[in-house]
N, C-alpha and C. Protein backbone atom coordinates (compact mmCIF):
# COMPACT_ATOMS: atom_id res chain seq x y z
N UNK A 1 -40.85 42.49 22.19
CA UNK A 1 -40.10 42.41 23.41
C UNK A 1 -38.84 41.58 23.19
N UNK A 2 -39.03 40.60 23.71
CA UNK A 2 -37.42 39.64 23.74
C UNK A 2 -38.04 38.68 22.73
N UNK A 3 -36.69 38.41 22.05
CA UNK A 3 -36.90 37.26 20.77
C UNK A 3 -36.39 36.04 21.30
N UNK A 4 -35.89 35.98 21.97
CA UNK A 4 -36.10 34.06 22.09
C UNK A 4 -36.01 34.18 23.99
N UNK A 5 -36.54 32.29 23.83
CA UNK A 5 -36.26 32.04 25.42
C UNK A 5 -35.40 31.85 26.66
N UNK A 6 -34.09 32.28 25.75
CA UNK A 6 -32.84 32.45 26.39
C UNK A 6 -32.99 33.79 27.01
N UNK A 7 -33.19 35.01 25.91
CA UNK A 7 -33.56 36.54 26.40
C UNK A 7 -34.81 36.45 27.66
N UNK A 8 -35.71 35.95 27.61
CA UNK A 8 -36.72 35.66 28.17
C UNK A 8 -36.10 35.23 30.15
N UNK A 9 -35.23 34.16 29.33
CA UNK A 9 -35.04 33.65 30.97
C UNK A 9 -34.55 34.37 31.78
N UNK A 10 -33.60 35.13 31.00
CA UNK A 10 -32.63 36.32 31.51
C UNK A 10 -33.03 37.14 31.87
N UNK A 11 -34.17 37.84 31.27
CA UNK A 11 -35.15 38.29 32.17
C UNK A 11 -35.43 38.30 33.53
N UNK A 12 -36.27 37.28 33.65
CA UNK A 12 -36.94 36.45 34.54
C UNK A 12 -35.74 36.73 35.74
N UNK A 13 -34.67 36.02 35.27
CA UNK A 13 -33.54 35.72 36.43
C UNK A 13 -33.09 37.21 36.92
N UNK A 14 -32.76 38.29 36.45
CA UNK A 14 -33.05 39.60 36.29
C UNK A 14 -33.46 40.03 36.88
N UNK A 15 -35.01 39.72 37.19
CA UNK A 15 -36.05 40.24 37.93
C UNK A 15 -36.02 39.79 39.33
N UNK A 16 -35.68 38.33 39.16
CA UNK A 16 -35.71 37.57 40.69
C UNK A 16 -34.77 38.42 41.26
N UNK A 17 -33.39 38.52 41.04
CA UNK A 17 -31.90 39.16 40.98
C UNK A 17 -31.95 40.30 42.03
N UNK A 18 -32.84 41.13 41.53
CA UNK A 18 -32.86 42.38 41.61
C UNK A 18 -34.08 42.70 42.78
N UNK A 19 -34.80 41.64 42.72
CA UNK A 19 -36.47 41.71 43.57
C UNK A 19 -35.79 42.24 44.97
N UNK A 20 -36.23 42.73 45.56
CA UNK A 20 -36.14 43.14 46.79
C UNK A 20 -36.52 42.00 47.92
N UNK A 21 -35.94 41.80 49.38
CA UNK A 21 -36.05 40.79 50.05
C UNK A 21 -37.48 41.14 51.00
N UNK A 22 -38.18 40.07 51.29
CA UNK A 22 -39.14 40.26 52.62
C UNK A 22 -38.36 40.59 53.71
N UNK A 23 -39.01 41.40 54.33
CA UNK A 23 -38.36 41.70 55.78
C UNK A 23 -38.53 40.68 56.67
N UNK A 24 -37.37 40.34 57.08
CA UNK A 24 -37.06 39.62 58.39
C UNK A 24 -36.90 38.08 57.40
N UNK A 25 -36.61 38.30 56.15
CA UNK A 25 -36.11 36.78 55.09
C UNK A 25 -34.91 36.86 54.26
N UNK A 26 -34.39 36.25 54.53
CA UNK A 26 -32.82 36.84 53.23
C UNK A 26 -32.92 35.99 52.19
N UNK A 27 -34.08 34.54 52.10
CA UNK A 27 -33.96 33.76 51.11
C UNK A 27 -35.37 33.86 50.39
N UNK A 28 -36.09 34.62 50.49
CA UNK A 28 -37.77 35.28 50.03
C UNK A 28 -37.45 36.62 49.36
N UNK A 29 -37.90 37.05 48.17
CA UNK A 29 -38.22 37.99 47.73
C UNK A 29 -39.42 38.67 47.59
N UNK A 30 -40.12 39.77 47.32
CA UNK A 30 -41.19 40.34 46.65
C UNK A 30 -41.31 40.97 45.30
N UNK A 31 -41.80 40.14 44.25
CA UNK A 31 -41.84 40.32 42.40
C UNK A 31 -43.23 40.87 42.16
N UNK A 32 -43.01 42.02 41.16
CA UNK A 32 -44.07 42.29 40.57
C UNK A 32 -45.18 41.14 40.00
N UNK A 33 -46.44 40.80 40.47
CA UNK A 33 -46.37 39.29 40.23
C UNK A 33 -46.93 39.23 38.45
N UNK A 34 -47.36 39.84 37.72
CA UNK A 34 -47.56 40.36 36.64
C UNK A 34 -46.62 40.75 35.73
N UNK A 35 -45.26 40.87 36.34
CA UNK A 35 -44.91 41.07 35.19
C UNK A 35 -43.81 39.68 34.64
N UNK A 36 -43.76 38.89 36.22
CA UNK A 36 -43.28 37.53 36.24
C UNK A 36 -44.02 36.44 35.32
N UNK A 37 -45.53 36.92 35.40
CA UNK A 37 -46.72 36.44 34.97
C UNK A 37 -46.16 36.37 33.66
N UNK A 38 -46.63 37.74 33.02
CA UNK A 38 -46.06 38.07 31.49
C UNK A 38 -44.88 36.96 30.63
N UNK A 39 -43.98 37.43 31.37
CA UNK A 39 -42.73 36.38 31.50
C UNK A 39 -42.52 35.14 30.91
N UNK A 40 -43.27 34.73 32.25
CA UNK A 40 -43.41 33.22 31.90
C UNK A 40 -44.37 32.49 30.72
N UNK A 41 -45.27 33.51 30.42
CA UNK A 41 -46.56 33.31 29.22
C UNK A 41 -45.80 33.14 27.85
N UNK A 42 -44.41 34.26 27.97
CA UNK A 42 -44.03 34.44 26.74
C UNK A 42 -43.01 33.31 26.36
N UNK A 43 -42.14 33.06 27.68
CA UNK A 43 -41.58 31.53 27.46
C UNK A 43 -42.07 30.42 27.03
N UNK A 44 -43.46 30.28 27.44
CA UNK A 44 -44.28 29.42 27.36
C UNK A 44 -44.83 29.38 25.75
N UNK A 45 -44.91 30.59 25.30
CA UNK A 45 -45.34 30.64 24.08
C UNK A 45 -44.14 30.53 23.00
N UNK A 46 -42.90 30.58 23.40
CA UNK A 46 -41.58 30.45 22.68
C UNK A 46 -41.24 29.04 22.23
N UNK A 47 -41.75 28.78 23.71
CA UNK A 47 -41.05 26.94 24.02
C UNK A 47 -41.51 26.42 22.40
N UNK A 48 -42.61 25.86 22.20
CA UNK A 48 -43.16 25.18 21.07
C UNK A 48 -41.79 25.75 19.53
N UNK A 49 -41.72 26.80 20.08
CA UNK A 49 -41.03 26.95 18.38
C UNK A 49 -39.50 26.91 18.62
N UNK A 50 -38.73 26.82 19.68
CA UNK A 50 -37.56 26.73 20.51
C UNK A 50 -37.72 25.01 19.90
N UNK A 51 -38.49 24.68 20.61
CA UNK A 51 -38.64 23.04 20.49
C UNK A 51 -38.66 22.31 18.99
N UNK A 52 -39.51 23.35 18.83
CA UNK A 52 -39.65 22.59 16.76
C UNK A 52 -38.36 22.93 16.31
N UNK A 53 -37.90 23.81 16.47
CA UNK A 53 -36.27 23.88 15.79
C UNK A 53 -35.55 23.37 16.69
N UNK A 54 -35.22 22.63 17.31
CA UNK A 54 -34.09 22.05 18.02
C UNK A 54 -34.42 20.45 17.52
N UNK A 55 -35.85 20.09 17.55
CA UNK A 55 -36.24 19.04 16.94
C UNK A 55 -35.78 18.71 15.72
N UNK A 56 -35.96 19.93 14.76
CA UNK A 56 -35.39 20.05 13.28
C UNK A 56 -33.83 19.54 13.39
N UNK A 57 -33.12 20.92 14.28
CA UNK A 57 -31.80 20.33 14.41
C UNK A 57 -31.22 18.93 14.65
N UNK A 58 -32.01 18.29 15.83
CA UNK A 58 -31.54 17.46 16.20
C UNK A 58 -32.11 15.66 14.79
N UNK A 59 -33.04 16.36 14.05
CA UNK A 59 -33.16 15.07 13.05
C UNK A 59 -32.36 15.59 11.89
N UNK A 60 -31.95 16.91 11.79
CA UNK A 60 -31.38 16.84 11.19
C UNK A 60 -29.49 16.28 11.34
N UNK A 61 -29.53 16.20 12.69
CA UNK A 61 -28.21 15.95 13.15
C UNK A 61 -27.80 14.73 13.31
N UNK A 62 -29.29 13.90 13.14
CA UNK A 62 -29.34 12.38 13.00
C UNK A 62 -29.35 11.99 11.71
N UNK A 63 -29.51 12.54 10.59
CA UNK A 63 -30.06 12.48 9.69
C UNK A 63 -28.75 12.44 9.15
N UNK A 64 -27.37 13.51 9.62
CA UNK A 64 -26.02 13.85 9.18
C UNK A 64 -25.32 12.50 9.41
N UNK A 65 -25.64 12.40 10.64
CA UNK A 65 -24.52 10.96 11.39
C UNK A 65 -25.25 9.72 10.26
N UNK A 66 -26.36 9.44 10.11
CA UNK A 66 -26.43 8.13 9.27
C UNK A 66 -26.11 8.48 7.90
N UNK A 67 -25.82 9.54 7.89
CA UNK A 67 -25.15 9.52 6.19
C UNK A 67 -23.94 9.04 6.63
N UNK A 68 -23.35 9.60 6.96
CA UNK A 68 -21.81 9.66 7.68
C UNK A 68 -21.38 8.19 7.87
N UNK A 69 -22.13 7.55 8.85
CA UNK A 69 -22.03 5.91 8.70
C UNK A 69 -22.06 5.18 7.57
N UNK A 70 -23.26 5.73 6.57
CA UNK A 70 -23.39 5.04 5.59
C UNK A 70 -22.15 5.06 4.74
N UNK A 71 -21.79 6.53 4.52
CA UNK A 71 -20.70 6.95 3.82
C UNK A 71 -19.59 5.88 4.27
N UNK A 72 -19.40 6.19 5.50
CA UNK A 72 -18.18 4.65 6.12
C UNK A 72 -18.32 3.45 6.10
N UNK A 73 -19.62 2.92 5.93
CA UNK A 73 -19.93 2.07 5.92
C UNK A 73 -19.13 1.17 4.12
N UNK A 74 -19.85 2.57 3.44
CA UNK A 74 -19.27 1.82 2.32
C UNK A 74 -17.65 2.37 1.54
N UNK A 75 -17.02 2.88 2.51
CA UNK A 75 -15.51 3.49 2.98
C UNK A 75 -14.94 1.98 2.71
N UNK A 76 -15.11 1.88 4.24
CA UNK A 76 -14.55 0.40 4.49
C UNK A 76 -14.96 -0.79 3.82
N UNK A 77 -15.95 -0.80 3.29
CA UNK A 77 -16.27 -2.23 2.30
C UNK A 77 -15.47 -2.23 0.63
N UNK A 78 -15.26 -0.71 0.53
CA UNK A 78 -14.42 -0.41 -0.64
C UNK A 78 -13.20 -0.75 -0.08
N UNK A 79 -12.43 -0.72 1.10
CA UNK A 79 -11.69 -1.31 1.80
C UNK A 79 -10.93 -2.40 1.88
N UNK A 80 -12.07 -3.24 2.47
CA UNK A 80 -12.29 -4.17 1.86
C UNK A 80 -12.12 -5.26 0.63
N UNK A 81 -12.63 -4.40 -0.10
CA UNK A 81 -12.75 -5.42 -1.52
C UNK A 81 -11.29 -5.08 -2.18
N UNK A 82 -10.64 -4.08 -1.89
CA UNK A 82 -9.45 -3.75 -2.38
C UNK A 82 -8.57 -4.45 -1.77
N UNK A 83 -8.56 -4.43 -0.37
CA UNK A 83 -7.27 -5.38 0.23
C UNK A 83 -7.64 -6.75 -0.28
N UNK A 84 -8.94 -7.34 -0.81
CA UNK A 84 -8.84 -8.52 -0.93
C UNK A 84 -8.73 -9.11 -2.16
N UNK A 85 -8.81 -7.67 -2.89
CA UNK A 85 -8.44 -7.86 -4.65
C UNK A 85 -6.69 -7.58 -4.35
N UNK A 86 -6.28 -7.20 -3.33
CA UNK A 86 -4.70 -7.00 -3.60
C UNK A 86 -4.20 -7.88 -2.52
N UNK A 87 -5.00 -9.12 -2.34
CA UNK A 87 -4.53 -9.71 -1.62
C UNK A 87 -4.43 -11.10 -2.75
N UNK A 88 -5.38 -11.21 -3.31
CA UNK A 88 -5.77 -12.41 -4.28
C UNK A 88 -4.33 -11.84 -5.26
N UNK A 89 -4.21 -10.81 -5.77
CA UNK A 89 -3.02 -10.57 -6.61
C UNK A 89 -1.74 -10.70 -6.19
N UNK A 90 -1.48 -10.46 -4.74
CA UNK A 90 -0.07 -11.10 -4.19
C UNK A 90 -0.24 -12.60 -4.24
N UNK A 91 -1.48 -13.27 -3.93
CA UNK A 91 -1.62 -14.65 -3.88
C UNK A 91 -1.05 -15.14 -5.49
N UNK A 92 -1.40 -14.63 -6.35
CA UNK A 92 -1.32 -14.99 -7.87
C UNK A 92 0.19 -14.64 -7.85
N UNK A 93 0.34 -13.69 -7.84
CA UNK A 93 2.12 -13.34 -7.58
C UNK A 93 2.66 -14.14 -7.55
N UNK A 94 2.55 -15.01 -5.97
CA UNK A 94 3.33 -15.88 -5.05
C UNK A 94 2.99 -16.84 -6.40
N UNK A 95 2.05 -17.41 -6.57
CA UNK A 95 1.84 -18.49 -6.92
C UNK A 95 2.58 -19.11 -8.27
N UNK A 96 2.50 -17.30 -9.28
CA UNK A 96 3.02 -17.44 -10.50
C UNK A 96 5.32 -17.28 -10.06
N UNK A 97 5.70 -16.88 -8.82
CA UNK A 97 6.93 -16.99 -8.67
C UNK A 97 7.01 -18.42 -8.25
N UNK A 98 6.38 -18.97 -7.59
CA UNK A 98 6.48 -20.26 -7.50
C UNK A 98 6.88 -21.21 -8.69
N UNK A 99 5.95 -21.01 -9.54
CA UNK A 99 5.47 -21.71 -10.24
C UNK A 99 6.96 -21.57 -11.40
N UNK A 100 7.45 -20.38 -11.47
CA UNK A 100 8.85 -19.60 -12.18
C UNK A 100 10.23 -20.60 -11.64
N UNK A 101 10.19 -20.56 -10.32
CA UNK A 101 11.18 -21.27 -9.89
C UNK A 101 11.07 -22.64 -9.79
N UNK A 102 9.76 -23.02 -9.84
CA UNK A 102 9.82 -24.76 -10.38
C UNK A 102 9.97 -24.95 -11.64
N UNK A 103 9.55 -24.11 -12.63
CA UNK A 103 10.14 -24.25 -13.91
C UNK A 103 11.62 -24.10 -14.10
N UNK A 104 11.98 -23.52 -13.19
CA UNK A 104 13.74 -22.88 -13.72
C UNK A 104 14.49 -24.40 -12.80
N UNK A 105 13.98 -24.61 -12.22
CA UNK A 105 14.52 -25.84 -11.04
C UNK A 105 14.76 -27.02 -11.78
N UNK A 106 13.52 -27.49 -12.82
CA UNK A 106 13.36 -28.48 -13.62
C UNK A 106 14.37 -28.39 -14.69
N UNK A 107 14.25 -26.57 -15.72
CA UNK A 107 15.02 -26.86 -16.70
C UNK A 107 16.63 -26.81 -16.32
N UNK A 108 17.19 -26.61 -15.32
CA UNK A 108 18.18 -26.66 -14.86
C UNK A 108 18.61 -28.36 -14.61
N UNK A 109 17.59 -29.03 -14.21
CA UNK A 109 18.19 -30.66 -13.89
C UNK A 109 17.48 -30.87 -14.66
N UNK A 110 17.21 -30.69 -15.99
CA UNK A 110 17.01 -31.16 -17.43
C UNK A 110 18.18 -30.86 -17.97
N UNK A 111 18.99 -29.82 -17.91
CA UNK A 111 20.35 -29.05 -18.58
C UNK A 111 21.39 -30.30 -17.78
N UNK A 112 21.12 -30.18 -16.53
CA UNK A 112 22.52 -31.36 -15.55
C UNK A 112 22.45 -32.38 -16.46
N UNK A 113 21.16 -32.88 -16.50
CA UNK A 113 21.03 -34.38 -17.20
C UNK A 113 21.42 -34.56 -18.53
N UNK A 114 21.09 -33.57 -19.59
CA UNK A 114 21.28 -33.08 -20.49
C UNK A 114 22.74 -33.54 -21.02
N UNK A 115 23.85 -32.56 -19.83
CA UNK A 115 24.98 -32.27 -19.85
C UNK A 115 25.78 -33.92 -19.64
N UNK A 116 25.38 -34.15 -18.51
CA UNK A 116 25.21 -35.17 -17.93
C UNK A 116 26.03 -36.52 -18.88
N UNK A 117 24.73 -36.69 -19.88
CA UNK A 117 24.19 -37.64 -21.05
C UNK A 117 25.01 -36.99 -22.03
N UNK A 118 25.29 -36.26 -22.17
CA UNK A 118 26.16 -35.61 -23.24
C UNK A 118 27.53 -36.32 -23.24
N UNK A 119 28.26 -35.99 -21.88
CA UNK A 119 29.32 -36.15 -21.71
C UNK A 119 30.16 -37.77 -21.65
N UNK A 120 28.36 -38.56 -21.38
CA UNK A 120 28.79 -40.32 -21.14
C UNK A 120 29.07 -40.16 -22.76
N UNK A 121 28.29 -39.74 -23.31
CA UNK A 121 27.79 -40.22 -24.95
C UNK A 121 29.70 -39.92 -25.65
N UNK A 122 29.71 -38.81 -25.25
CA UNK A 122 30.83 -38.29 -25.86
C UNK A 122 32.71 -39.47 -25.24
N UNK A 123 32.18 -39.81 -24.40
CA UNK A 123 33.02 -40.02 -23.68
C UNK A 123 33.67 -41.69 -23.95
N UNK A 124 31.95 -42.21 -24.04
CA UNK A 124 31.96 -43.50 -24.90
C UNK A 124 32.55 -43.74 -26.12
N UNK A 125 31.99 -42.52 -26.82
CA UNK A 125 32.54 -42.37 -28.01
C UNK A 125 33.94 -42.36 -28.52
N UNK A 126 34.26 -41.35 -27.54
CA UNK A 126 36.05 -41.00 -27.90
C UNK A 126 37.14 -42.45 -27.26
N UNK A 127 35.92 -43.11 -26.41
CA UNK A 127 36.80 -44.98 -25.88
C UNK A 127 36.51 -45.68 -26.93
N UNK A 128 35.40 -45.65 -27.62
CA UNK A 128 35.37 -46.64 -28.66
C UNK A 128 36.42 -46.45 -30.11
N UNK A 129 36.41 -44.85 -30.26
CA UNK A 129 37.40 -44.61 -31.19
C UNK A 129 38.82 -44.83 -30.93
N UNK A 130 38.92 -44.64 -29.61
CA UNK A 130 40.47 -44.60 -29.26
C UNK A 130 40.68 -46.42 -29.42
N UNK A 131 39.61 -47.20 -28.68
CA UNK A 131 39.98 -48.77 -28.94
C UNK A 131 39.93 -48.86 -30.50
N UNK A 132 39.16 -48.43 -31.73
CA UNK A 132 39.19 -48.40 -33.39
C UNK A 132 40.77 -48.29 -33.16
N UNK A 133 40.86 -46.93 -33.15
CA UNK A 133 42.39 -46.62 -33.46
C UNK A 133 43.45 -47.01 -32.85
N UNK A 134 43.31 -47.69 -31.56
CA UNK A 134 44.34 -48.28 -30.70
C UNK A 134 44.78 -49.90 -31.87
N UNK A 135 43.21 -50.39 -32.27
CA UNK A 135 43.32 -51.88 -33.04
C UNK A 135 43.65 -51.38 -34.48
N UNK A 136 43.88 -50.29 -34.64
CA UNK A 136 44.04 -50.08 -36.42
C UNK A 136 45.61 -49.92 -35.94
N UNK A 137 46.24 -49.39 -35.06
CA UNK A 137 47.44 -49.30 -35.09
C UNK A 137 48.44 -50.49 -34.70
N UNK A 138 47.22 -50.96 -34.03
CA UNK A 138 48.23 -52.64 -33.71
C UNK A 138 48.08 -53.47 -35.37
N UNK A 139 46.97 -53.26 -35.92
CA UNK A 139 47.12 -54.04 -37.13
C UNK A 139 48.25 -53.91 -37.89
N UNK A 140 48.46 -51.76 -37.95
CA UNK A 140 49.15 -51.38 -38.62
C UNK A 140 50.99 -51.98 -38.35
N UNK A 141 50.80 -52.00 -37.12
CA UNK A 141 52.17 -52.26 -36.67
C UNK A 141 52.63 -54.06 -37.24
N UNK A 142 51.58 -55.03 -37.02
CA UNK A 142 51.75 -55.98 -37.12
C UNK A 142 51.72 -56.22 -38.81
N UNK A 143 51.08 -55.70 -39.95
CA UNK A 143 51.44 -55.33 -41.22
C UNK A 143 52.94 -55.01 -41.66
N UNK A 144 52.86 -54.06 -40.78
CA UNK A 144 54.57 -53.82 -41.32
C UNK A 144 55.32 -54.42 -40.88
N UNK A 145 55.37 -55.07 -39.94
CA UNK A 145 56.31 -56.22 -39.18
C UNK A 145 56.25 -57.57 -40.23
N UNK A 146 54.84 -57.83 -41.06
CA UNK A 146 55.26 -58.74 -41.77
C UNK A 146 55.74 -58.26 -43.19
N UNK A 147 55.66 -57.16 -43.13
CA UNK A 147 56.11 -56.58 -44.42
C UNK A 147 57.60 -56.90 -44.29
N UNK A 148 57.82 -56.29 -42.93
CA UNK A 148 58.98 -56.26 -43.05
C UNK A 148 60.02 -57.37 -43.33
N UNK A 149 59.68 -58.32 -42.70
CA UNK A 149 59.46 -59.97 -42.60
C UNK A 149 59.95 -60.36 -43.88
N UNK A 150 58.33 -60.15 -44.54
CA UNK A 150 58.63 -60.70 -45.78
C UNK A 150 59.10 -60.27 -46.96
N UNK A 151 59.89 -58.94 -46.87
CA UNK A 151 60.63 -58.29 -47.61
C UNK A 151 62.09 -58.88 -47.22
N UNK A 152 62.46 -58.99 -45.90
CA UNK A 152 63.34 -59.36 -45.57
C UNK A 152 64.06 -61.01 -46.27
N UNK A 153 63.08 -61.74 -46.13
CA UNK A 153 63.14 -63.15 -46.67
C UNK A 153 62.70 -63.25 -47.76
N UNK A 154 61.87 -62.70 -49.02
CA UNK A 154 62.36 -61.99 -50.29
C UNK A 154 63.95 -61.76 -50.72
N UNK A 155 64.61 -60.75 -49.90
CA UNK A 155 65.70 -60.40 -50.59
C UNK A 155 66.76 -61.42 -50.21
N UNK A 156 66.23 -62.49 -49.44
CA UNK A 156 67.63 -63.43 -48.72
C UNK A 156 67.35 -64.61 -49.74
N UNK A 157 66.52 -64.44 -50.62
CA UNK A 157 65.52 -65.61 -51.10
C UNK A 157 66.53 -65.29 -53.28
N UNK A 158 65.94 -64.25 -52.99
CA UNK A 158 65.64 -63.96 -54.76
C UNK A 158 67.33 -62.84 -54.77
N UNK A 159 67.61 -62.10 -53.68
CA UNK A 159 67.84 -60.69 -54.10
C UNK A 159 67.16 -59.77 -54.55
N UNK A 160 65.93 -60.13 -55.29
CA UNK A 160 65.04 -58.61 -56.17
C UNK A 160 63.93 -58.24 -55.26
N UNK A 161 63.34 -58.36 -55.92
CA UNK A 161 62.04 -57.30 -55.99
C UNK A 161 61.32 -58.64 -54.93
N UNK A 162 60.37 -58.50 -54.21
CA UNK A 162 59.94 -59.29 -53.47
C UNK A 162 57.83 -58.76 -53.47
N UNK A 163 57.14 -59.50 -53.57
CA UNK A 163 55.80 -59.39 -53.88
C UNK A 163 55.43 -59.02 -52.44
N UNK A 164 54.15 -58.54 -52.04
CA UNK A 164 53.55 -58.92 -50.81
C UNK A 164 52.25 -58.71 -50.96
N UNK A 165 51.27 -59.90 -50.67
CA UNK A 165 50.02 -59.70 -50.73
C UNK A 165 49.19 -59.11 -49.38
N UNK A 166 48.81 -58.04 -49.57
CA UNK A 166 48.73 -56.71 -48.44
C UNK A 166 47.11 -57.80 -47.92
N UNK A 167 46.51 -58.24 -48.33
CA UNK A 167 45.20 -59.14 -47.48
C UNK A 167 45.25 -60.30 -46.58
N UNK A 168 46.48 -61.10 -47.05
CA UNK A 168 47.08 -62.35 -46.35
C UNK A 168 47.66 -62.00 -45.36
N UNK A 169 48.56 -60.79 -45.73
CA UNK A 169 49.90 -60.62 -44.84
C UNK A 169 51.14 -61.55 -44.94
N UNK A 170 50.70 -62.16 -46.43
CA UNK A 170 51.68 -62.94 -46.40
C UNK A 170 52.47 -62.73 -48.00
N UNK A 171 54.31 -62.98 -48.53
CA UNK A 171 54.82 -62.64 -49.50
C UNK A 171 54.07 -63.48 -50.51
N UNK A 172 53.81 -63.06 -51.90
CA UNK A 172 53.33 -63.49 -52.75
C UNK A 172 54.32 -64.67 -53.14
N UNK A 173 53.56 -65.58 -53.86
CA UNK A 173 53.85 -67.01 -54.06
C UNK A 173 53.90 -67.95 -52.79
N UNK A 174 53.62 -67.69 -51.74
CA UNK A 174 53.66 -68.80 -50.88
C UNK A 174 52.26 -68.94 -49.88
């Protein structure tokens, strides 16, 4: 006859549908009562296996969703561990640019100081030479002034040749 309890009901509803009314009732019908009987026996005998497969369906439909969660479950914990492995690596980032610009900060006012110290050193240097050579030229000047001196009073002396002892600063023989 009819294969499931959908066909079945349709039936049924069918039959009511179509039943003819009691006289003098517009909301009463009269049904074959046997074959309503039938009917309902066979629904009745459907239900159980209507039921076991919808049961099936429905654990199996529970059965889908906790995978599904699970699956997300460990979605987001992979998620997770990634934003916080790429979070620890911007942290290291930061830490190692940090760490770049305090080095470059230092060798830079190591280089100032450097430069710095360079320039006293050099600077000292070229005052102490310039005072050497400022006193080698006053010596020099004051040498030849007695050179001159005593070349001078040599030739007012002798006329000749006139000595000069270059350590004294003074003309030989006196």
């Amino acid at each position: 006859m009819a294969s499931g309890v959908d066909e079945l009901l349709d039936m049924l509803f069918q039959m009511i549908d179509e039943a003819k009314n009691v006289p003098l009732s517009s909301d009463k019908c009269m049904l074959e009562r046997d074959k309503a009987l039938d009917l309902l026996d066979e629904i009745r005998a459907q239900f159980p296996m209507e039921l076991a497969e919808s049961k099936k369906l429905l654990a199996s439909r529970n059965e889908y969703i906790a995978s599904a969660k699970r699956e997300a479950e460990l979605i987001r914990k992979q998620a997770e561990d990634q934003a916080r492995q790429m979070l620890a690596q911007d942290e290291l980032l930061s830490k190692a640019k940090q760490r770049g610009n305090e080095i470059l900060r230092q060798a830079e006012e190591r280089s100032r100081d450097l430069r710095r110290a360079a320039n006293e050193y050099c600077e000292d240097a070229l005052r102490r030479t310039e005072e050497a050579v400022a006193e080698a030229y006053d010596e020099i000047k004051k040498s030849r002034s007695r050179f001159r001196a005593a070349a001078a009073g040599a030739s007012a002396q002798g006329g000749g040749r006139a000595a000069y002892d270059v350590q004294s600063g003074e003309p030989e023989g006196k």
